[in-house]
C-alpha atoms as a PDB file:
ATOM      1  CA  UNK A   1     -14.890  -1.352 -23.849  1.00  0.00           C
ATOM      2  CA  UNK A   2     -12.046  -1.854 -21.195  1.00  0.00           C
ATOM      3  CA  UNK A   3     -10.884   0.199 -18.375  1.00  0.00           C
ATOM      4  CA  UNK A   4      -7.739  -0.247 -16.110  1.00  0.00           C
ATOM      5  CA  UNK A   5      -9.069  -0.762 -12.361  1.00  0.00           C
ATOM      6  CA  UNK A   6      -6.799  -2.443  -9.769  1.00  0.00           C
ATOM      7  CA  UNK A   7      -4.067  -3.166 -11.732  1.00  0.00           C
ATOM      8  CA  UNK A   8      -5.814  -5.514 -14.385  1.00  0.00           C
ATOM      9  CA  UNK A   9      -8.109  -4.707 -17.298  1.00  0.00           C
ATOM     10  CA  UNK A  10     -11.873  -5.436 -16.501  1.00  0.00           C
ATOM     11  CA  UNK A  11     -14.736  -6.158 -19.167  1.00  0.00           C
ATOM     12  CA  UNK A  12     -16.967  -3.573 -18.616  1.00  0.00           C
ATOM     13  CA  UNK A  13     -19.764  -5.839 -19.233  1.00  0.00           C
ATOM     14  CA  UNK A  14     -19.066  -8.855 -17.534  1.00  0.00           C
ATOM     15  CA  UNK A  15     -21.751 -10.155 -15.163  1.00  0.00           C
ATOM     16  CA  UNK A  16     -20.646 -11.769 -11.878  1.00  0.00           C
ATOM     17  CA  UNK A  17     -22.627 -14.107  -9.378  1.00  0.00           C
ATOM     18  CA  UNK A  18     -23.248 -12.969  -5.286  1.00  0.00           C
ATOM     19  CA  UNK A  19     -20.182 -15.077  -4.321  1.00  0.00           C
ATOM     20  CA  UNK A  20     -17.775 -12.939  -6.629  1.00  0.00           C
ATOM     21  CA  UNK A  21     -19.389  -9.682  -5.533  1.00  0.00           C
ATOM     22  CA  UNK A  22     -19.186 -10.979  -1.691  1.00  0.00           C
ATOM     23  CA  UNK A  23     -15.462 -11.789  -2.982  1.00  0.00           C
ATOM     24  CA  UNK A  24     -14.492  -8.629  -4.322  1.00  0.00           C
ATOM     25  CA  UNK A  25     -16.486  -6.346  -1.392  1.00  0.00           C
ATOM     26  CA  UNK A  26     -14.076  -8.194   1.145  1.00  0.00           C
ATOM     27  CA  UNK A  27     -15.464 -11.496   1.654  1.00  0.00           C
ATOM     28  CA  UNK A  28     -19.084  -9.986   3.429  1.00  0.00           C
ATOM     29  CA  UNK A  29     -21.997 -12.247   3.757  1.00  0.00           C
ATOM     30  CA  UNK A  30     -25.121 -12.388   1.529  1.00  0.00           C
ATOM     31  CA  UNK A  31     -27.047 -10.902   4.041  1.00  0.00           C
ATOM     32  CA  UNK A  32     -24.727  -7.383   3.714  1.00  0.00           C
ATOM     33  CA  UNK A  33     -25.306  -7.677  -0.178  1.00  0.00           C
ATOM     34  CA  UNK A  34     -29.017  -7.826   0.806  1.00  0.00           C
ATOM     35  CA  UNK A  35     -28.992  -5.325   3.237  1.00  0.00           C
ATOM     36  CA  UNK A  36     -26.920  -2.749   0.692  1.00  0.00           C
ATOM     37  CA  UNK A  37     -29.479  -2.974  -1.815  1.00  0.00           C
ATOM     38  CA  UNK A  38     -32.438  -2.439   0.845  1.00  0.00           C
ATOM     39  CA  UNK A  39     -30.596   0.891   1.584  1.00  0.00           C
ATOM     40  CA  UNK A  40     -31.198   3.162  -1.485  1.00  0.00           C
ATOM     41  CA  UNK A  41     -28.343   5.783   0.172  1.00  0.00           C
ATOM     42  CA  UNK A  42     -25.737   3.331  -0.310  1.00  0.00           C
ATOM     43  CA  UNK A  43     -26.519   3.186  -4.233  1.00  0.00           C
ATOM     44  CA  UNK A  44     -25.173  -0.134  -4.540  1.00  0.00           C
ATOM     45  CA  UNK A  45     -25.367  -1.456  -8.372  1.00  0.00           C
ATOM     46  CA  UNK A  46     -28.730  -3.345  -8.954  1.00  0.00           C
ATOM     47  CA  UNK A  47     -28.304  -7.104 -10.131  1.00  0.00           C
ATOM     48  CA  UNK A  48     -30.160  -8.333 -13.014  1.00  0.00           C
ATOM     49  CA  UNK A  49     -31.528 -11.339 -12.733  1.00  0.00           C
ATOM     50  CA  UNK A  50     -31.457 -14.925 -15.152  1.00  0.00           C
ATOM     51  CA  UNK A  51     -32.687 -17.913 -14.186  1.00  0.00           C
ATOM     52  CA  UNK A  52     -33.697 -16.642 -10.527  1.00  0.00           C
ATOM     53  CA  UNK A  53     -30.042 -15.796  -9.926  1.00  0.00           C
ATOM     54  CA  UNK A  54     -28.252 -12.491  -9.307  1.00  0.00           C
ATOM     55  CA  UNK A  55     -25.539 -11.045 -12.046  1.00  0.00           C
ATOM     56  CA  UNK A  56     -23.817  -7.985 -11.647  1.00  0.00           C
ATOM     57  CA  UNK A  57     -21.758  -6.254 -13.776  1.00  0.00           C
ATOM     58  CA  UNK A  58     -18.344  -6.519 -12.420  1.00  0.00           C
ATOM     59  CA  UNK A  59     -17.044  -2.701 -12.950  1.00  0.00           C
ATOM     60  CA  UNK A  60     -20.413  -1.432 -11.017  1.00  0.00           C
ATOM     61  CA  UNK A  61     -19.368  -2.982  -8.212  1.00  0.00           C
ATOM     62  CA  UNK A  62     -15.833  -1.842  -8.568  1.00  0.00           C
ATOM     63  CA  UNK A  63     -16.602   1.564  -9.476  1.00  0.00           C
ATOM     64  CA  UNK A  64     -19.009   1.259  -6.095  1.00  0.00           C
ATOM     65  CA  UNK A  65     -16.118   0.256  -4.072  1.00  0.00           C
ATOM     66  CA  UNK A  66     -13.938   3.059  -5.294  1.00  0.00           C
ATOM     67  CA  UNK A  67     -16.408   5.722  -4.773  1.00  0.00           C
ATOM     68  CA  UNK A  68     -17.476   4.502  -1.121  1.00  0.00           C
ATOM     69  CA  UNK A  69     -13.707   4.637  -0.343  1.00  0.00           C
ATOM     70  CA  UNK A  70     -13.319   8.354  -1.495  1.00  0.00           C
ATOM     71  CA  UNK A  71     -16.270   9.208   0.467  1.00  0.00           C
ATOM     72  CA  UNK A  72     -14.373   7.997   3.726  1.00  0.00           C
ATOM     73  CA  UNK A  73     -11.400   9.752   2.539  1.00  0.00           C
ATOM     74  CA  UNK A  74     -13.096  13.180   1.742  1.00  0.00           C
ATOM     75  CA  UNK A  75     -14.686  12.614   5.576  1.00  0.00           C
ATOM     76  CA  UNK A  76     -11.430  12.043   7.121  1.00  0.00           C
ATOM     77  CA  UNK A  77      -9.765  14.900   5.387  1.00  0.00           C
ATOM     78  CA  UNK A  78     -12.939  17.023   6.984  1.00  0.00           C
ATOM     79  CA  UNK A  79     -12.740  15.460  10.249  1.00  0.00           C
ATOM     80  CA  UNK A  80      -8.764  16.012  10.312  1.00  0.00           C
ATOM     81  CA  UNK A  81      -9.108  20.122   9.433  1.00  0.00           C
ATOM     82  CA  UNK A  82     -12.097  20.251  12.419  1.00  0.00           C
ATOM     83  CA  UNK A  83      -9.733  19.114  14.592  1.00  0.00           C
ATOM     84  CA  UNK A  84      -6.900  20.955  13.592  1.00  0.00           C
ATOM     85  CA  UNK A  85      -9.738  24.343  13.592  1.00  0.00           C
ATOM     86  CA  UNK A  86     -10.573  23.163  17.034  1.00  0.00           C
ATOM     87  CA  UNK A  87      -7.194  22.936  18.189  1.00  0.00           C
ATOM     88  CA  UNK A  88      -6.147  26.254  16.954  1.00  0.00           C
ATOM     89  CA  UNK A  89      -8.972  27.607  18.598  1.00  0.00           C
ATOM     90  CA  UNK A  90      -7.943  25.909  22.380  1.00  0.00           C
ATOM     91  CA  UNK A  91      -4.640  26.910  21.831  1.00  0.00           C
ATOM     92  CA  UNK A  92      -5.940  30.397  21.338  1.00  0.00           C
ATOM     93  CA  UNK A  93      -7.692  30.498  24.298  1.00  0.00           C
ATOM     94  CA  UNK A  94      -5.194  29.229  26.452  1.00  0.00           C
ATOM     95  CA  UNK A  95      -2.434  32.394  24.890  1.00  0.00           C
ATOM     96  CA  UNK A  96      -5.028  34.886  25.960  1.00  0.00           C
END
């Protein structure tokens, strides 16, 4: 099965080696793969391994990236109306 993710069509079950994961998370080092998957919060796709190396499948890590960036959008949208609260709130205090 196929799905449409940044504007080409991925195999949903292609596997991918550390240096096209590093590649597609933005050219980090091996050690930030390694620390991601120490962290379970960050619920970053498991490998599988053949031959003592690391696959991934490519659309895990791509569906990873995509939810990690709405997460920082959904915080900045909350951070941006706390602001705006707080401001309302100063500028009420300074009309009274």
């Amino acid at each position: 099965m196929n799905s449409r993710t940044h504007d080409h069509v991925l195999n949903e079950n292609k596997r991918v080696p550390i240096a096209r994961v590093r590649e597609l998370c933005g050219g980090v080092s091996e050690m930030s793969v390694h620390r991601w998957l120490r962290e379970p919060t960050l619920n970053f796709p498991t490998p599988i391994y053949i031959s003592q190396r690391r696959y991934w499948r490519e659309a895990d890590v791509i569906a990873w990236l995509d939810a990690r960036q709405a997460d920082a959008e959904q915080m900045r949208r909350e951070a941006n109306a706390m602001i705006a609260h707080a401001d309302a709130l100063e500028a009420e205090g300074m009309n009274q």
